[in-house]
Protein backbone atom coordinates (compact mmCIF):
# COMPACT_ATOMS: atom_id res chain seq x y z
CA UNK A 1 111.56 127.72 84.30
CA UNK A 2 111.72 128.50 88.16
CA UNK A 3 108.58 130.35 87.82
CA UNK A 4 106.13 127.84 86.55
CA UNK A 5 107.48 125.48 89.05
CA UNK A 6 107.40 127.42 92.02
CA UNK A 7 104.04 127.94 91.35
CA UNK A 8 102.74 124.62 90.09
CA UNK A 9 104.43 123.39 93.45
CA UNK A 10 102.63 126.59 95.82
CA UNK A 11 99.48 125.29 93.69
CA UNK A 12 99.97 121.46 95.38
CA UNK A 13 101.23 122.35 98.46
CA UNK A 14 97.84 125.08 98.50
CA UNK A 15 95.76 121.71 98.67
CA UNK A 16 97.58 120.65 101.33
CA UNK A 17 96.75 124.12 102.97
CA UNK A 18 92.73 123.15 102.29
CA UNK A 19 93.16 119.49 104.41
CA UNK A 20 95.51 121.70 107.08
CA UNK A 21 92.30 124.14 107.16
CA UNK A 22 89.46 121.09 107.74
CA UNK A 23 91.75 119.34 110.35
CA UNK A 24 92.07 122.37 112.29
CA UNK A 25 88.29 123.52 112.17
CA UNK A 26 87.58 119.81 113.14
CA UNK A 27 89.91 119.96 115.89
CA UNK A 28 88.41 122.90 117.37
CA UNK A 29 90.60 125.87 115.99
CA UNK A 30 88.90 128.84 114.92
CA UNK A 31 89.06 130.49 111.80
CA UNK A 32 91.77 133.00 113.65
CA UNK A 33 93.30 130.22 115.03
CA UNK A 34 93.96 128.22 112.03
CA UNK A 35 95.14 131.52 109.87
CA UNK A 36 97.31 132.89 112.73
CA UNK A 37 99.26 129.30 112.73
CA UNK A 38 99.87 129.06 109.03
CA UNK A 39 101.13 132.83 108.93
CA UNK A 40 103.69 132.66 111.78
CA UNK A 41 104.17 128.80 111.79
CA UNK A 42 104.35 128.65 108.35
CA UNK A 43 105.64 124.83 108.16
CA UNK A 44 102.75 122.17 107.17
CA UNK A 45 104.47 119.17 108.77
CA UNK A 46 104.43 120.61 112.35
CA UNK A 47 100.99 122.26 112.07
CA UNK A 48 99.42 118.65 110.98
CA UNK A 49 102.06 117.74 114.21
CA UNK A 50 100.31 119.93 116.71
CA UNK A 51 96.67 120.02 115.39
CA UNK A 52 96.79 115.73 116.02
CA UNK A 53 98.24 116.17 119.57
CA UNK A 54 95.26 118.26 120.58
CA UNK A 55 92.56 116.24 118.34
CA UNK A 56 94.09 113.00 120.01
CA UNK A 57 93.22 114.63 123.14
CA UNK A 58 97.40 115.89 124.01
CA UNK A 59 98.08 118.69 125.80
CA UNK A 60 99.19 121.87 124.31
CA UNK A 61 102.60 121.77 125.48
CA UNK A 62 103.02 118.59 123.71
CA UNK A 63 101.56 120.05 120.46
CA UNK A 64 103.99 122.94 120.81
CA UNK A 65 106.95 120.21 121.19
CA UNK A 66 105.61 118.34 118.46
CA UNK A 67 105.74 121.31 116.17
CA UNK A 68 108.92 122.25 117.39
CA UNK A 69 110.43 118.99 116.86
CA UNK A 70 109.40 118.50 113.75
CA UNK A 71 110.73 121.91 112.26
CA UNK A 72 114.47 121.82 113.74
CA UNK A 73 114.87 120.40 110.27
CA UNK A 74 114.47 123.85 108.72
CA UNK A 75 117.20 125.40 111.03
CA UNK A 76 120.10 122.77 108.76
CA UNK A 77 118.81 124.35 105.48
CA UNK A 78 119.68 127.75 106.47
CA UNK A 79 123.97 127.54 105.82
CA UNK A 80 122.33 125.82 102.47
CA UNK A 81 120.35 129.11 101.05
CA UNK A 82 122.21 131.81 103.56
CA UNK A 83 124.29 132.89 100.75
CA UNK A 84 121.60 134.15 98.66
CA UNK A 85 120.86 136.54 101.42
CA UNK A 86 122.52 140.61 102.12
CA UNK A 87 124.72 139.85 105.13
CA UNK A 88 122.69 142.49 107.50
CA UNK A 89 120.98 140.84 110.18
CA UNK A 90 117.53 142.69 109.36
CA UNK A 91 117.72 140.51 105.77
CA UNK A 92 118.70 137.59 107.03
CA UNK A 93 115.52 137.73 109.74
CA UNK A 94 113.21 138.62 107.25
CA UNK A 95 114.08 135.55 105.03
CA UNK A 96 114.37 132.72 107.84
CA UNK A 97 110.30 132.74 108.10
CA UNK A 98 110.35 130.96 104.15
CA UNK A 99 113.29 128.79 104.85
CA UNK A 100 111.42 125.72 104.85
CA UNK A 101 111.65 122.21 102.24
CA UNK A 102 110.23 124.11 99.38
CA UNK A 103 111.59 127.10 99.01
CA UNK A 104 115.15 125.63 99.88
CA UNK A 105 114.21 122.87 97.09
CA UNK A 106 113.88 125.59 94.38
CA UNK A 107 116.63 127.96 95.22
CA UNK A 108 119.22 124.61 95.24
CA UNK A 109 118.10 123.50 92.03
CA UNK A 110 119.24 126.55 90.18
CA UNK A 111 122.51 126.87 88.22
CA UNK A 112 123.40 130.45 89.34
CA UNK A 113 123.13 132.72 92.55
CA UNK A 114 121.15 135.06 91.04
CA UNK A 115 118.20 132.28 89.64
CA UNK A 116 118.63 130.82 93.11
CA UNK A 117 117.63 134.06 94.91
CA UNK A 118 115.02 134.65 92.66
CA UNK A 119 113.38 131.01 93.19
CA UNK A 120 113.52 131.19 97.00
CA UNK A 121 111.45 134.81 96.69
CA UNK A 122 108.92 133.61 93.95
CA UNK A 123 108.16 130.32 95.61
CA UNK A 124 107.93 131.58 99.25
CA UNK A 125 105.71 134.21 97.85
CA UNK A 126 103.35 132.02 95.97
CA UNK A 127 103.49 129.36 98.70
CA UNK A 128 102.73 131.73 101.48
CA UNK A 129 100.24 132.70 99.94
CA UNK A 130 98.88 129.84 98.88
CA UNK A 131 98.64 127.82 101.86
CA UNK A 132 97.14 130.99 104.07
CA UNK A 133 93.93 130.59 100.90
CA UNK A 134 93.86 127.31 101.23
CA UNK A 135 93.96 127.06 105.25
CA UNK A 136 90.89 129.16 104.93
CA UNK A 137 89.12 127.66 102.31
CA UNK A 138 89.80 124.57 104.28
CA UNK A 139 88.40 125.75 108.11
CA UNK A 140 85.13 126.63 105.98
CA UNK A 141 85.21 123.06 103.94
CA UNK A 142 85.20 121.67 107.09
CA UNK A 143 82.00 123.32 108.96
CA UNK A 144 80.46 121.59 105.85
CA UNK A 145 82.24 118.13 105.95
CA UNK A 146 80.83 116.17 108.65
CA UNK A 147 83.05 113.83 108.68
CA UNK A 148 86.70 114.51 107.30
CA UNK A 149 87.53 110.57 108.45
CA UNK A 150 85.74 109.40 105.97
CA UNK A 151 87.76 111.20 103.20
CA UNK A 152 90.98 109.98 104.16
CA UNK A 153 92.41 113.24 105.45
CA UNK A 154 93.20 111.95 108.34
CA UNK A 155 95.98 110.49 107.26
CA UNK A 156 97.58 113.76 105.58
CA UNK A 157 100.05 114.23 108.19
CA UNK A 158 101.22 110.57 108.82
CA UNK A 159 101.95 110.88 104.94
CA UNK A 160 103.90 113.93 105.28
CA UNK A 161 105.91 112.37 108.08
CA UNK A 162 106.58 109.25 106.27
CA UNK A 163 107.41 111.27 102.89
CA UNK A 164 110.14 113.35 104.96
CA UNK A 165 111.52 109.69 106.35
CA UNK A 166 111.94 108.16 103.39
CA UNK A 167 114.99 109.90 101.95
CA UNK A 168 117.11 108.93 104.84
CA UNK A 169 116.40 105.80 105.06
CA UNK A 170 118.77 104.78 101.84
CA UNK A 171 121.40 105.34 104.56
CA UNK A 172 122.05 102.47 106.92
CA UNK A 173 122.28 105.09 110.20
CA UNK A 174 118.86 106.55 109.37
CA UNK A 175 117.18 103.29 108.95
CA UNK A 176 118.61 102.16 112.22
CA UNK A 177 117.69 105.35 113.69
CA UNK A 178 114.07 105.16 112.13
CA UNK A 179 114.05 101.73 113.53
CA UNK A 180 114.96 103.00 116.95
CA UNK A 181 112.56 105.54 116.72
CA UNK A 182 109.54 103.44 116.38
CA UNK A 183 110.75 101.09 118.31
CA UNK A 184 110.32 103.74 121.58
CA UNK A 185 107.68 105.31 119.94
CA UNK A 186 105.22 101.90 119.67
CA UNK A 187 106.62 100.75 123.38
CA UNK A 188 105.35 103.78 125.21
CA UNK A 189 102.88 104.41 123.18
CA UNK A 190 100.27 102.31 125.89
CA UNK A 191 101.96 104.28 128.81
CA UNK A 192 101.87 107.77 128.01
CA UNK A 193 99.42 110.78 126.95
CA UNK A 194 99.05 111.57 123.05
CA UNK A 195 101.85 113.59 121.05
CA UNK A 196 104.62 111.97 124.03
CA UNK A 197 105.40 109.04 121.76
CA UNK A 198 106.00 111.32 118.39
CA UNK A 199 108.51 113.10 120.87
CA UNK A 200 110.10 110.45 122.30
CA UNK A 201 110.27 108.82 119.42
CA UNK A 202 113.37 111.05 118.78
CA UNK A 203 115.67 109.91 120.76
CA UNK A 204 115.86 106.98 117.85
CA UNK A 205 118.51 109.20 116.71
CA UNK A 206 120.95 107.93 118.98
CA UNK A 207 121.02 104.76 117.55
CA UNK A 208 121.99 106.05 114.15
CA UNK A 209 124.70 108.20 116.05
CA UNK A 210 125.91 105.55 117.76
CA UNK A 211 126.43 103.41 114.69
CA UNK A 212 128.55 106.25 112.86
CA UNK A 213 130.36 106.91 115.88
CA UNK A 214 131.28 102.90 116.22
CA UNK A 215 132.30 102.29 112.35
CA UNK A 216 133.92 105.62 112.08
């Protein structure tokens, strides 16, 4: 069962790889570029991150922060799937690359350690995969597409970011801290450069902190 999953689920997330690709090329990537950031990045939400900061005319450091931001996530799934891993330290480097929402997704799911390892490896292979084809099918989509505006792709990453909100906001500390967050984000968002108010926009976090800390 883990099989056709993983790869009906690299097949989806492989479109998302094509809008990644047409973004970037857009944006002013090159076909290197765009390749070289889905094989060592290798987490869609902070490419779309970074590749917006520099479209919206942010510096790079603030794309890299961005990025960065947006894929601390990752680091709190790896006591989730480090089981599933040989304790030597050369395994356990090799396998935090793929330790991203999908593959953590699929190994979770499964019913016994062995299924679990096997999901993680079969979906991080087809995904990789996947979304390094369609990041380059995508950079040469968009030397064609004139205008990728006009086909809503745009909006791919705000999507993304709102689709990785909405699961924490059935909690009363992440709404308030989602709150918070836009709160900063939309009040310095006339004041400061492109990419600064995704960053700041952080620090929203707090307020959710505080609220646990005060009703504890």
């Amino acid at each position: 069962m883990y099989r056709r999953d993983s790869i009906l689920l690299s097949a989806a997330v492989g479109i998302v790889g094509v809008t990644f690709g047409v973004l970037a090329e857009t944006s002013g990537l090159t076909m290197a570029q765009a390749i070289a950031m889905s094989a060592f990045v290798f987490t869609g939400t902070s490419q779309f991150a970074a590749v917006i900061v520099i479209a919206s005319g942010g510096t790079e450091i603030a794309a890299v922060i961005s990025g960065l931001v947006l894929a601390l996530r990752n680091a709190f799934y790896g006591p989730s799937v480090a089981s599933l891993f040989r304790p030597s330290l050369a395994a356990k480097l090799s396998s935090a690359h793929f330790v991203i929402d999908e593959t953590t997704a699929m190994a979770t799911a499964q019913t016994s350690p062995e299924n679990a390892r096997r999901a993680f490896w079969t979906t991080a292979a087809w995904l990789y995969a996947l979304w390094n084809l369609g990041t380059a099918v995508g950079v040469i989509a968009g030397r064609v597409i004139a205008n990728p505006d006009a086909w809503g792709l745009d909006a791919a990453f705000p999507a993304a970011f709102v689709a990785l909100i909405i699961p924490h906001l059935q909690t009363t500390q992440g709404r308030l801290a989602a709150l918070g967050g836009a709160v900063i984000s939309i009040g310095i968002f006339p004041f400061t450069s492109p990419g600064i108010p995704v960053l700041a926009s952080v620090a929203g976090v707090a307020v959710g902190a505080i609220w646990i800390k005060v009703h504890q």
